[in-house]
N, C-alpha and C. Protein backbone atom coordinates (compact mmCIF):
# COMPACT_ATOMS: atom_id res chain seq x y z
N UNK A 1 123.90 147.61 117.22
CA UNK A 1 123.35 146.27 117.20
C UNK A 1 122.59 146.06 115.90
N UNK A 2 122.59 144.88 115.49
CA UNK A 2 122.13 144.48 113.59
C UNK A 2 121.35 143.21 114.23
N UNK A 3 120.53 142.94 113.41
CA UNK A 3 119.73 142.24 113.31
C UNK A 3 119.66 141.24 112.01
N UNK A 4 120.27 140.05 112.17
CA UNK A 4 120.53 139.20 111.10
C UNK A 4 119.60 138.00 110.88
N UNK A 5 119.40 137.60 109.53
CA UNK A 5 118.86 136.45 109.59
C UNK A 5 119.49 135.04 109.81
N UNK A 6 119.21 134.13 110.54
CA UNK A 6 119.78 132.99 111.05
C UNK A 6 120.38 131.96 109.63
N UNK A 7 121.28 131.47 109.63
CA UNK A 7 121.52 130.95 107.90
C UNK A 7 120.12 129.72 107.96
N UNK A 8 120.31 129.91 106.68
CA UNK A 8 118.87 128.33 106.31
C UNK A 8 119.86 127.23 106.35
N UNK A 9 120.12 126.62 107.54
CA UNK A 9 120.39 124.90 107.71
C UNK A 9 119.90 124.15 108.91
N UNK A 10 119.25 123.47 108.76
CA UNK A 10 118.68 122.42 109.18
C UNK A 10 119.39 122.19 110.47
N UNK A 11 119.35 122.60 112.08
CA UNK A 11 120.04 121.22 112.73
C UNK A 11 119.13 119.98 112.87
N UNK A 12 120.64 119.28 113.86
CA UNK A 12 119.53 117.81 113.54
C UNK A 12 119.15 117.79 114.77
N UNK A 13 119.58 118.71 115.81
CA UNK A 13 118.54 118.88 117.13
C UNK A 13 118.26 119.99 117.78
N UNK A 14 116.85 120.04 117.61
CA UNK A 14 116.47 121.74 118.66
C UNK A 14 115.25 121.38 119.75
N UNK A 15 115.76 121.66 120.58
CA UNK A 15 115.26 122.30 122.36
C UNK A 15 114.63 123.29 122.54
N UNK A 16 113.26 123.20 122.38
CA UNK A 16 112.34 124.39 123.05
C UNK A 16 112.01 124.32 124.31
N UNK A 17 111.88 125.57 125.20
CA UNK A 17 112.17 125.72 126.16
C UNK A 17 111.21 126.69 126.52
N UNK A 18 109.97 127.23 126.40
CA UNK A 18 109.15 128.47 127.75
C UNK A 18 109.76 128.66 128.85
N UNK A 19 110.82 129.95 129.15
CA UNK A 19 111.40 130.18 130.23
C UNK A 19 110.44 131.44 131.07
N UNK A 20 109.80 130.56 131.97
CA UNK A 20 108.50 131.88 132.91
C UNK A 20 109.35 132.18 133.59
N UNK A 21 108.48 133.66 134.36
CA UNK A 21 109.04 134.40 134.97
C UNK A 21 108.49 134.22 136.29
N UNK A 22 107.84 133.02 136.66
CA UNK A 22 106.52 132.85 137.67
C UNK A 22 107.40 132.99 138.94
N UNK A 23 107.26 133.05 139.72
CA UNK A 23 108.12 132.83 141.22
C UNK A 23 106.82 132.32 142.40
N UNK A 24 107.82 131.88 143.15
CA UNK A 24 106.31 130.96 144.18
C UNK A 24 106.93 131.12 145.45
N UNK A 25 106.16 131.62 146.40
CA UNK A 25 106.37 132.26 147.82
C UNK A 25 105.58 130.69 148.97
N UNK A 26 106.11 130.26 149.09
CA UNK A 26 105.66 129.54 150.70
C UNK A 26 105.81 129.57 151.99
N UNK A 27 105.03 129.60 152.65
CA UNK A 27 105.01 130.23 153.85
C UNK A 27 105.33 129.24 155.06
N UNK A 28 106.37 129.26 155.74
CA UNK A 28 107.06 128.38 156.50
C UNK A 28 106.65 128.34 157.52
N UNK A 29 105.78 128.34 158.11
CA UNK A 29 104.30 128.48 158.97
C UNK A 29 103.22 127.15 158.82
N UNK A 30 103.15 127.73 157.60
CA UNK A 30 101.50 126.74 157.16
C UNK A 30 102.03 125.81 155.82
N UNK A 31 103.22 126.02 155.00
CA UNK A 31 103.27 125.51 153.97
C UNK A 31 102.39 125.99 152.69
N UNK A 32 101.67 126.88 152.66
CA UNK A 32 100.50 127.60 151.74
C UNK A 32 101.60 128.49 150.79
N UNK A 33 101.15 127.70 149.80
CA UNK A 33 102.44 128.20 148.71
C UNK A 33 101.49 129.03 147.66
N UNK A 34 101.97 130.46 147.46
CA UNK A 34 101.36 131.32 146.74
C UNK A 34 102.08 131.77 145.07
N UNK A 35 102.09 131.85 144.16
CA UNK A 35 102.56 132.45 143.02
C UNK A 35 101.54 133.47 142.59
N UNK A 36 102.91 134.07 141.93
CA UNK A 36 102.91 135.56 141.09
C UNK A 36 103.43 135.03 139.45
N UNK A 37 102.54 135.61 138.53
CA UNK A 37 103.80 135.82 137.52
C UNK A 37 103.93 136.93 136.63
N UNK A 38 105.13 137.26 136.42
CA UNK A 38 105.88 138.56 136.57
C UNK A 38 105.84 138.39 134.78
N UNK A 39 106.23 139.43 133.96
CA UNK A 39 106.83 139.82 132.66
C UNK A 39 108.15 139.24 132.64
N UNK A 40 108.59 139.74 131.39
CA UNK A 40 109.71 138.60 131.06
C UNK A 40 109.69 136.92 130.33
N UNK A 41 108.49 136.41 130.17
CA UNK A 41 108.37 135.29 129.79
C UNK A 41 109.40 135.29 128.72
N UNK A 42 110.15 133.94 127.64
CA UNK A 42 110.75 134.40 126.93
C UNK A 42 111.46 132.62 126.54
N UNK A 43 111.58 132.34 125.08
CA UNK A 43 112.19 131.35 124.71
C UNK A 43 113.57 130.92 124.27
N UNK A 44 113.72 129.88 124.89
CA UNK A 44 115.33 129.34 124.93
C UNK A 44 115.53 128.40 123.90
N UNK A 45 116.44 128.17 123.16
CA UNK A 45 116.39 127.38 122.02
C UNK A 45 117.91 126.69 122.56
N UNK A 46 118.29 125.48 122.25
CA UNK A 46 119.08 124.95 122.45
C UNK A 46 119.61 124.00 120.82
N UNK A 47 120.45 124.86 119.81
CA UNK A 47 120.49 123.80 118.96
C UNK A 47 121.63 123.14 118.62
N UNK A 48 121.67 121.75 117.54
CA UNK A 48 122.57 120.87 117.46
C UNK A 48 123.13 120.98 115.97
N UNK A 49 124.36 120.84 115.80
CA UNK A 49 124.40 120.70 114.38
C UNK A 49 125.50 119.83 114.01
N UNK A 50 125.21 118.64 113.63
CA UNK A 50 126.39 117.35 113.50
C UNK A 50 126.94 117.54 112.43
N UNK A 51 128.49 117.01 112.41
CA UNK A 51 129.12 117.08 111.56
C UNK A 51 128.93 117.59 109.91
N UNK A 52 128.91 119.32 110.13
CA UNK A 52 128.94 119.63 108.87
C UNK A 52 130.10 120.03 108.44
N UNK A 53 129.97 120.05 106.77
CA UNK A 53 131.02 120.54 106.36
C UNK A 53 130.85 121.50 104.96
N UNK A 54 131.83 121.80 104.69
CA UNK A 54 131.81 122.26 103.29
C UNK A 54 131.04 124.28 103.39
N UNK A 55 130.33 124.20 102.82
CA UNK A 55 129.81 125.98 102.80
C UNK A 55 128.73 125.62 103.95
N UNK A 56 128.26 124.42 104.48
CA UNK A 56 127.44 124.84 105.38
C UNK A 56 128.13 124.90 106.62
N UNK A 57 129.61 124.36 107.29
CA UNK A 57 130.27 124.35 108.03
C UNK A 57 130.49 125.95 107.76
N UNK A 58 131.19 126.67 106.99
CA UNK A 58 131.69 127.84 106.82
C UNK A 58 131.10 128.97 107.06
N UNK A 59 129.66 129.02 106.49
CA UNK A 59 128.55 130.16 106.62
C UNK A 59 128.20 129.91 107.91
N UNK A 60 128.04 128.57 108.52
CA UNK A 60 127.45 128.96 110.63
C UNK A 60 128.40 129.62 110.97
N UNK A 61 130.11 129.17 110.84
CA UNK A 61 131.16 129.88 111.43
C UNK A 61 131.35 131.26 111.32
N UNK A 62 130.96 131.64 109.81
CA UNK A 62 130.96 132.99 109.82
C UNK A 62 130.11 133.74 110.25
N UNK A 63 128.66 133.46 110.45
CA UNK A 63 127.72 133.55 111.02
C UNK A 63 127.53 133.81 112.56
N UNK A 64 128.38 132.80 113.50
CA UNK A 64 128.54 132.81 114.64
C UNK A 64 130.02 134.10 114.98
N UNK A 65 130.39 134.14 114.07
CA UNK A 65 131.61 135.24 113.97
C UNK A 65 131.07 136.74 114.18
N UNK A 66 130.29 136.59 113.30
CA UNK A 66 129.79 137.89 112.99
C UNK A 66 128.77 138.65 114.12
N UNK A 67 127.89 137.76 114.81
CA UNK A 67 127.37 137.79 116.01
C UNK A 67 128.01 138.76 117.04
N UNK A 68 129.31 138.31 117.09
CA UNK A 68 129.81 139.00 118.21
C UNK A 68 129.98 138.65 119.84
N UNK A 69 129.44 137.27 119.68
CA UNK A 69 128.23 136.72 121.07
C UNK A 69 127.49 137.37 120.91
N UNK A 70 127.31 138.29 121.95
CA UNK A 70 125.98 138.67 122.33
C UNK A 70 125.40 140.25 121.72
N UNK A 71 126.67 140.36 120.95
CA UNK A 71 126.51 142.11 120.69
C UNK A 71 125.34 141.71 119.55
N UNK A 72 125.03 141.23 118.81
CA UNK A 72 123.91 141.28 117.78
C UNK A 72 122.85 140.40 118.04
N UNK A 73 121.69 140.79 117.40
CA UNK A 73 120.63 140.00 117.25
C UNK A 73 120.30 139.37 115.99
N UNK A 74 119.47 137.58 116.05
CA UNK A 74 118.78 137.05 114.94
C UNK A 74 117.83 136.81 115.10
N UNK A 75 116.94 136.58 113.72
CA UNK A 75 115.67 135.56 113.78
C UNK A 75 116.11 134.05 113.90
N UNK A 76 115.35 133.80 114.60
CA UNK A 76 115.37 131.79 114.58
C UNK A 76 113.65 131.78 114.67
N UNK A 77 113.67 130.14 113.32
CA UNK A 77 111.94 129.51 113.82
C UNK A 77 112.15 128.37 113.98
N UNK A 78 111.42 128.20 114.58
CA UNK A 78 111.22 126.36 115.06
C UNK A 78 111.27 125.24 113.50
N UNK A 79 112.24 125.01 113.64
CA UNK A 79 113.13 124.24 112.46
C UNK A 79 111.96 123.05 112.09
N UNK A 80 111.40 122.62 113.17
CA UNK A 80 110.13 121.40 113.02
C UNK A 80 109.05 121.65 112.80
N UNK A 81 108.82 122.94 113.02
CA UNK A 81 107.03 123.47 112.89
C UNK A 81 106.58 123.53 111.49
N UNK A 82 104.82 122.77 111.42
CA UNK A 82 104.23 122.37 110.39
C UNK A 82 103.05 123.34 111.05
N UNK A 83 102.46 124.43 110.10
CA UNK A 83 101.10 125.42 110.85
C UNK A 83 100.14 124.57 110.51
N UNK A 84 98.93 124.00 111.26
CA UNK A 84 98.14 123.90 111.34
C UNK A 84 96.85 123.69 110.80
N UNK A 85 96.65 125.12 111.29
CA UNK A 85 95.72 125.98 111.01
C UNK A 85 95.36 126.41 109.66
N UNK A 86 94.49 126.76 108.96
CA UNK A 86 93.68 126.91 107.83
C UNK A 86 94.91 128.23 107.04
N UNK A 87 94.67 129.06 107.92
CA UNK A 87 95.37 131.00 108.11
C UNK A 87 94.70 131.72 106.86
N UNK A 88 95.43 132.07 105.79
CA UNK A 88 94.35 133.25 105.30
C UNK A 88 94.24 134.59 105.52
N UNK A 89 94.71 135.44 104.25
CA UNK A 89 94.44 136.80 104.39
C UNK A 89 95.78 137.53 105.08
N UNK A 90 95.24 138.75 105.18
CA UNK A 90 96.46 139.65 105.73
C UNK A 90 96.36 140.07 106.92
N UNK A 91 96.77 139.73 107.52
CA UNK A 91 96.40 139.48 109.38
C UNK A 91 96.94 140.54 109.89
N UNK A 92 96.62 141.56 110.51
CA UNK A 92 96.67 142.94 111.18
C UNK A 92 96.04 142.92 112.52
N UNK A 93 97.34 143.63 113.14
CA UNK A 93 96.59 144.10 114.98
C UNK A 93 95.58 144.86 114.45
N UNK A 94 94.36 144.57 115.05
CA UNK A 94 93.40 145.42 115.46
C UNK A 94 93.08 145.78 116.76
N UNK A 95 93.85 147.25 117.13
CA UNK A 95 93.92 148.07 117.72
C UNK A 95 94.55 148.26 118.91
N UNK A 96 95.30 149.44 118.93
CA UNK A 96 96.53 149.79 119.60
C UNK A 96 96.61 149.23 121.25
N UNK A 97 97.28 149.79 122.05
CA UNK A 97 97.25 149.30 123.33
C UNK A 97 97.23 147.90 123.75
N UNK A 98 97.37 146.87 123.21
CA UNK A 98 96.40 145.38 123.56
C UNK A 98 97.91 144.81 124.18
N UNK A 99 97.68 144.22 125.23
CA UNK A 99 99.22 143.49 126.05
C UNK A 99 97.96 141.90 126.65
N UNK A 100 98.18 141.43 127.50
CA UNK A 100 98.28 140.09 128.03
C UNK A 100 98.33 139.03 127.01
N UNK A 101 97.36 137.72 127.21
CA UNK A 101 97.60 136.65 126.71
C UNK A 101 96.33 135.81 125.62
N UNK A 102 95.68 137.40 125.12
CA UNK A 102 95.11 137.63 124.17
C UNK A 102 95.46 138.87 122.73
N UNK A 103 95.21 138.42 121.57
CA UNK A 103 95.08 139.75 121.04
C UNK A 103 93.91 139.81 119.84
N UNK A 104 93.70 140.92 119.44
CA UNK A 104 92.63 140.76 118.70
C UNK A 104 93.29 141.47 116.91
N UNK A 105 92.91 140.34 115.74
CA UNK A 105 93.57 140.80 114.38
C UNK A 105 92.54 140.94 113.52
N UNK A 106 92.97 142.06 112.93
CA UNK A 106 91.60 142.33 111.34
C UNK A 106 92.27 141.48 110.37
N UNK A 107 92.02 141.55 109.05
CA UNK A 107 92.57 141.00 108.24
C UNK A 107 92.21 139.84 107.64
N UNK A 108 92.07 138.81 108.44
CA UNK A 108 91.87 137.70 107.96
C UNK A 108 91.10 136.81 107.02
N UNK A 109 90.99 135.88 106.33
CA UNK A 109 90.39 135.45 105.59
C UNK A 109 88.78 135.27 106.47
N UNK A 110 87.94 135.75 105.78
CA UNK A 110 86.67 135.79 106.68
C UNK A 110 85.97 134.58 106.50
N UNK A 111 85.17 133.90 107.88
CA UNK A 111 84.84 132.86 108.33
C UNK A 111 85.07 131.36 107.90
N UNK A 112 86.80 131.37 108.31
CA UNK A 112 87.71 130.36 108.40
C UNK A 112 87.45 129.92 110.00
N UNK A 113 87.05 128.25 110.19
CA UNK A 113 87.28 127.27 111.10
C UNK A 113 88.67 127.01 111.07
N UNK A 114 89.29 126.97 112.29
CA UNK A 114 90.30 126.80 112.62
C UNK A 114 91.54 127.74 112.04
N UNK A 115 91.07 128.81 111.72
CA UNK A 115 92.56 129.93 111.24
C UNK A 115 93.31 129.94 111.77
N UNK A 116 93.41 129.23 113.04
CA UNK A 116 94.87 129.00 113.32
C UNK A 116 94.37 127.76 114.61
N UNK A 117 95.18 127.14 114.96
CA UNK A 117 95.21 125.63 115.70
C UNK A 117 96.08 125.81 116.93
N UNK A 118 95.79 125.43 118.27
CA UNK A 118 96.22 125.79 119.48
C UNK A 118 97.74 124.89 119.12
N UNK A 119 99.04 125.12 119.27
CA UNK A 119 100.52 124.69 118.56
C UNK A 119 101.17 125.52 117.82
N UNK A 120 100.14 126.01 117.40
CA UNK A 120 100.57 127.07 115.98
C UNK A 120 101.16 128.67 116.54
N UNK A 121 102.35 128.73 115.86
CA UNK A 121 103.08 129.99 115.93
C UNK A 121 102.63 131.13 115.35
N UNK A 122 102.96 131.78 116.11
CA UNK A 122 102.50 134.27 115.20
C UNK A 122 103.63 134.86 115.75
N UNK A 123 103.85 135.82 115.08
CA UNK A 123 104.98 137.03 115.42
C UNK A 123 104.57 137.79 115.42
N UNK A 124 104.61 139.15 115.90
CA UNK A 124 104.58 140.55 115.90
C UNK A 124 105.26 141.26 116.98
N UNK A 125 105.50 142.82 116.45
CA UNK A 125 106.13 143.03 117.42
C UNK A 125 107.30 142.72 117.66
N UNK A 126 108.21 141.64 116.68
CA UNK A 126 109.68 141.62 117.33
C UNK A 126 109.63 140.08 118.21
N UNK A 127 108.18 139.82 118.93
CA UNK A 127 108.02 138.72 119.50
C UNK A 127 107.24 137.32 119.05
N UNK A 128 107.83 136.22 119.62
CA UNK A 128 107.48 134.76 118.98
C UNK A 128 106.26 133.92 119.80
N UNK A 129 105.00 134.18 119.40
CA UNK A 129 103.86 133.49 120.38
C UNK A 129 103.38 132.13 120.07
N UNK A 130 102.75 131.08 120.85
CA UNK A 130 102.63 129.58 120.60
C UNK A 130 100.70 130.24 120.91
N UNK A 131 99.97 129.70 120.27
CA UNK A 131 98.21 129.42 119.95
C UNK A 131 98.25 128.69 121.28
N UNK A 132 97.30 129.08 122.11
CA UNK A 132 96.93 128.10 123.40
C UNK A 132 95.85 127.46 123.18
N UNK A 133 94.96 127.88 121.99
CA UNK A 133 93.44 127.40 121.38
C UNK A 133 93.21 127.57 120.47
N UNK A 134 92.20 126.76 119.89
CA UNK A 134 92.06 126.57 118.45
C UNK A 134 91.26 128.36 118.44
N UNK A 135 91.14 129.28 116.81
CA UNK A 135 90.54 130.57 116.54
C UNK A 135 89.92 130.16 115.38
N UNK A 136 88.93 131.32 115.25
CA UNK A 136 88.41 130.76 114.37
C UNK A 136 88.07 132.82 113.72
N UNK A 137 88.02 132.80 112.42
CA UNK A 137 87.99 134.10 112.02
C UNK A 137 85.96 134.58 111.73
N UNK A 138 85.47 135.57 112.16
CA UNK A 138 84.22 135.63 111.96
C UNK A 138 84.16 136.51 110.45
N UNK A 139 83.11 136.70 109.87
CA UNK A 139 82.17 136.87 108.81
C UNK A 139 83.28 138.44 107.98
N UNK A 140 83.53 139.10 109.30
CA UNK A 140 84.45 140.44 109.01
C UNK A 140 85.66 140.36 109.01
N UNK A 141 86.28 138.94 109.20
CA UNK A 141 87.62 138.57 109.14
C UNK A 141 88.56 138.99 110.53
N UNK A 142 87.57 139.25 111.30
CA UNK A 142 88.16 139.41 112.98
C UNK A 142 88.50 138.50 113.69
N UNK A 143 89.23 138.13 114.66
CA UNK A 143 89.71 136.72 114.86
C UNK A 143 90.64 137.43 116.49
N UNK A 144 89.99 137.15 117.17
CA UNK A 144 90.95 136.31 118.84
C UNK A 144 91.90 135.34 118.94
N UNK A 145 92.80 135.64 119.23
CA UNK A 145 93.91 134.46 119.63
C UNK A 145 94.54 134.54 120.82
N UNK A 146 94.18 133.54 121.75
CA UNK A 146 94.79 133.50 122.56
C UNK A 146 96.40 132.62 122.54
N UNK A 147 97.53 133.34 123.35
CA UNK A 147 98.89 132.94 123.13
C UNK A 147 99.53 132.97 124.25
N UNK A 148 100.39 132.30 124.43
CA UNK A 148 101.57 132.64 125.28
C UNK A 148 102.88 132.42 124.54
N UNK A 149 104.15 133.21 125.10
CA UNK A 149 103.99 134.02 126.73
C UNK A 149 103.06 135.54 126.19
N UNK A 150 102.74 135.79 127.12
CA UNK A 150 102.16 137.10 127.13
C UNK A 150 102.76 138.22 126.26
N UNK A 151 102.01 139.08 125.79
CA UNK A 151 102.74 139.81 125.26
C UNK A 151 103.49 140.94 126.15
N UNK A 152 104.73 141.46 125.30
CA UNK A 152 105.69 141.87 126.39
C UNK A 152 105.44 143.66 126.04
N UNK A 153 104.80 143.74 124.67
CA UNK A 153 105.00 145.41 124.88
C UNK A 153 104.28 145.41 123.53
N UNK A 154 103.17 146.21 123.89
CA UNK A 154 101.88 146.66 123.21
C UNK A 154 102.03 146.79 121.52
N UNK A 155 101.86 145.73 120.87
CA UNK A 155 101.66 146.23 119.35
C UNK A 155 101.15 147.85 118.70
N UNK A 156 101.47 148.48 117.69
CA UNK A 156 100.63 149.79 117.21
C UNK A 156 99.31 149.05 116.57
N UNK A 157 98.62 149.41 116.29
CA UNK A 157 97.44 149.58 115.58
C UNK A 157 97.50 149.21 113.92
N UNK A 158 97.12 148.05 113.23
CA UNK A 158 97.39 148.14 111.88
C UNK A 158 98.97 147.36 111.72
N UNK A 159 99.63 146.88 112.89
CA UNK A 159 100.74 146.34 113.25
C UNK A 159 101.22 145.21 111.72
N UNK A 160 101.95 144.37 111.18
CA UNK A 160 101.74 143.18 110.59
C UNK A 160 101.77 142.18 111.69
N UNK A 161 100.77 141.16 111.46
CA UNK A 161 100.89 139.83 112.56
C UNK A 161 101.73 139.23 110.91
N UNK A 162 102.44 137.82 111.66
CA UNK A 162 102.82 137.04 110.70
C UNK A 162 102.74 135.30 110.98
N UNK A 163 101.85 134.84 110.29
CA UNK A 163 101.52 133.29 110.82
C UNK A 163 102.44 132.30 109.77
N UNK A 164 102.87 133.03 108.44
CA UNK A 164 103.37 131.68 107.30
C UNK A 164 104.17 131.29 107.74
N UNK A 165 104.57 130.08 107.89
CA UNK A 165 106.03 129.00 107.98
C UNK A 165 106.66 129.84 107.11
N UNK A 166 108.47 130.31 107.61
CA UNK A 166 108.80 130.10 109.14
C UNK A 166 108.11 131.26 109.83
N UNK A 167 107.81 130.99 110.86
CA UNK A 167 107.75 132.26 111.84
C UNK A 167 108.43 132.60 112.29
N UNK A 168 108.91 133.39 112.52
CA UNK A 168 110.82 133.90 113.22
C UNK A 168 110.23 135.11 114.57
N UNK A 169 111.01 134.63 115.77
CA UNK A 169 111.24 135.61 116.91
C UNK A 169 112.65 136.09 116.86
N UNK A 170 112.85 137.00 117.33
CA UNK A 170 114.14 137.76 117.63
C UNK A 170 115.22 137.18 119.02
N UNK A 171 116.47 136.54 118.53
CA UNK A 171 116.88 135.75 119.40
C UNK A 171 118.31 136.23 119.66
N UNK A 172 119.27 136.21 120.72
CA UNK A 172 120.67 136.16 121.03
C UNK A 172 121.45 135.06 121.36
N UNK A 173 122.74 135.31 121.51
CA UNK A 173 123.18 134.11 121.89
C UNK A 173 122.95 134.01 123.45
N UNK A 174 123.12 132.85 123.87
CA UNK A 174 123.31 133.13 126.05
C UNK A 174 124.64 132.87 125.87
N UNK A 175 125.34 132.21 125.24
CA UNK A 175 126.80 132.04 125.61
C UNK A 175 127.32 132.29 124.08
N UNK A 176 129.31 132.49 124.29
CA UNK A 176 129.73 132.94 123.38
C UNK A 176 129.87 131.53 122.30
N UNK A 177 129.96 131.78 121.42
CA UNK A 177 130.16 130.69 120.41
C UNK A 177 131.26 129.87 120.19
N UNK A 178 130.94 128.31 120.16
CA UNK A 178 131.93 127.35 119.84
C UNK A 178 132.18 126.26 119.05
N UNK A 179 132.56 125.85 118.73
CA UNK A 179 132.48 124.26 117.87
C UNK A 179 133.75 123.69 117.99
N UNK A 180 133.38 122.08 117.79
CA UNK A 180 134.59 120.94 117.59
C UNK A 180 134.63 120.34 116.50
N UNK A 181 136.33 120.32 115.64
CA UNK A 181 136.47 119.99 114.26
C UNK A 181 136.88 118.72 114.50
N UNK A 182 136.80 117.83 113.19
CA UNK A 182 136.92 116.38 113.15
C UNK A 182 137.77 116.43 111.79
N UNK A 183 138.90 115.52 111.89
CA UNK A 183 139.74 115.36 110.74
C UNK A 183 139.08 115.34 109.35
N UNK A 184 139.04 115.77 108.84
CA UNK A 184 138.32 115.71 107.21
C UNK A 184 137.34 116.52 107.37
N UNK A 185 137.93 118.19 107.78
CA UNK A 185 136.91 119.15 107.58
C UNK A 185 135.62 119.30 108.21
N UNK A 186 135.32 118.71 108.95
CA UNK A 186 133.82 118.70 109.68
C UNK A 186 133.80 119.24 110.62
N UNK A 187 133.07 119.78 111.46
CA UNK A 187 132.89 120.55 112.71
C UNK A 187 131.56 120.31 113.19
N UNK A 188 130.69 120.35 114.38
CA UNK A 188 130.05 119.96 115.00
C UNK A 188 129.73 121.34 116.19
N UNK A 189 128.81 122.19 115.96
CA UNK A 189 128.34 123.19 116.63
C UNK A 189 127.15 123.14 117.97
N UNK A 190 127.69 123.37 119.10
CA UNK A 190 126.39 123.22 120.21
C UNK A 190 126.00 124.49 120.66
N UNK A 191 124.85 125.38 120.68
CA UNK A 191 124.52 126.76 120.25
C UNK A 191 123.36 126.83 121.58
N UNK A 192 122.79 127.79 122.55
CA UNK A 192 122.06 128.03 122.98
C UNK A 192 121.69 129.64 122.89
N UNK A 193 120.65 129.49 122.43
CA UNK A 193 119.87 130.83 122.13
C UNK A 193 118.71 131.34 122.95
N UNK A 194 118.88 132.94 123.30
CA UNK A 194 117.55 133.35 124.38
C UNK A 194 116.55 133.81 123.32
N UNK A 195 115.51 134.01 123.63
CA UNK A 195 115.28 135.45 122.76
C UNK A 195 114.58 136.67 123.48
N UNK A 196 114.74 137.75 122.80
CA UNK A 196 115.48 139.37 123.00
C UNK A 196 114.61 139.77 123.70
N UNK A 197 114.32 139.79 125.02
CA UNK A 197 112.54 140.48 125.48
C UNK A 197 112.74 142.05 125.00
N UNK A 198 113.85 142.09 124.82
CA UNK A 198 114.16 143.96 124.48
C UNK A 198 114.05 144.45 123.01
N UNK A 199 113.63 143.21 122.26
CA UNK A 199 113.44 143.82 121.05
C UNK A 199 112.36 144.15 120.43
């Protein structure tokens, strides 16, 4: 399995999607409906790409060729995302072990308001997180961020976080690849993408 970068073109429509793993138990008795939520959180991308042609028609095709469906992995970032947030500095896990829907980074530009803005995207780890609240970096350049989905499997210590536009998560296809051609060379691609909780 390879790990490719997604080509640089623009579609003209993308579908974000938070797919939880929550499940909800009700009790056919009383109606008292209880939830759990489980690991696995994980984002679905749904994208569009109208009538292209020429080398940008050619490079998705070869692109989607090369894939395999599902045998390989890419990066994809949110084609619309504008960061925020101030950011600053060289942003590092600080310290090993850390999983839920916090993490804590050294690095940062020290005592920045708003270093990053609740909307705003981070990577590490292989995985693609959304800011649930505004952070703010203190005096030593330490900085809390809370994110979802949760994290799925413990950063090392000294890790790279990565906040610059693009931010890229690690994504597959869900289905095998297709497109429809239009007389005079054009083709028109409809693409749905998971991404990799396994990577």
């Amino acid at each position: 399995m390879t790990t490719y970068a997604f080509p640089s073109i623009t579609p003209n429509r993308s579908s974000w999607e938070l797919v939880t793993n929550t499940r909800r138990f009700t009790s056919p008795l009383t109606n008292a409906t209880q939830t759990v939520a489980r690991k696995g959180t994980l984002w679905r991308v749904d994208l569009s790409f109208n009538n292209l042609d020429g080398a940008d028609r050619a490079d998705l095709q070869a692109f989607l060729t090369k894939l395999n469906g599902q045998e390989h992995r890419f990066t994809l970032h949110d084609h619309a995302y504008t960061r925020r947030g101030t950011g600053g500095g060289t942003p590092l896990i600080d310290g090993a072990s850390q999983t839920g829907s916090s993490v804590t980074i050294d690095g940062a530009t020290a005592s920045v308001t708003n270093w990053l803005r609740a909307g705003d995207y981070l990577s590490f780890n292989n995985q693609l997180f959304m800011t649930t609240a505004d952070c703010n970096s203190d005096g030593s350049g330490d900085v809390t961020v809370t994110l979802s989905p949760p994290i799925r499997s413990a950063p090392a210590d000294d890790a790279a976080v990565d906040i610059d536009a693009p931010v890229s998560g690690v994504f597959m296809l869900a289905t095998d690849p297709s497109w429809s051609n239009r007389p005079g060379a054009f083709s028109s691609f409809q693409m749905t993408c998971i991404e990799d909780v396994l990577a």
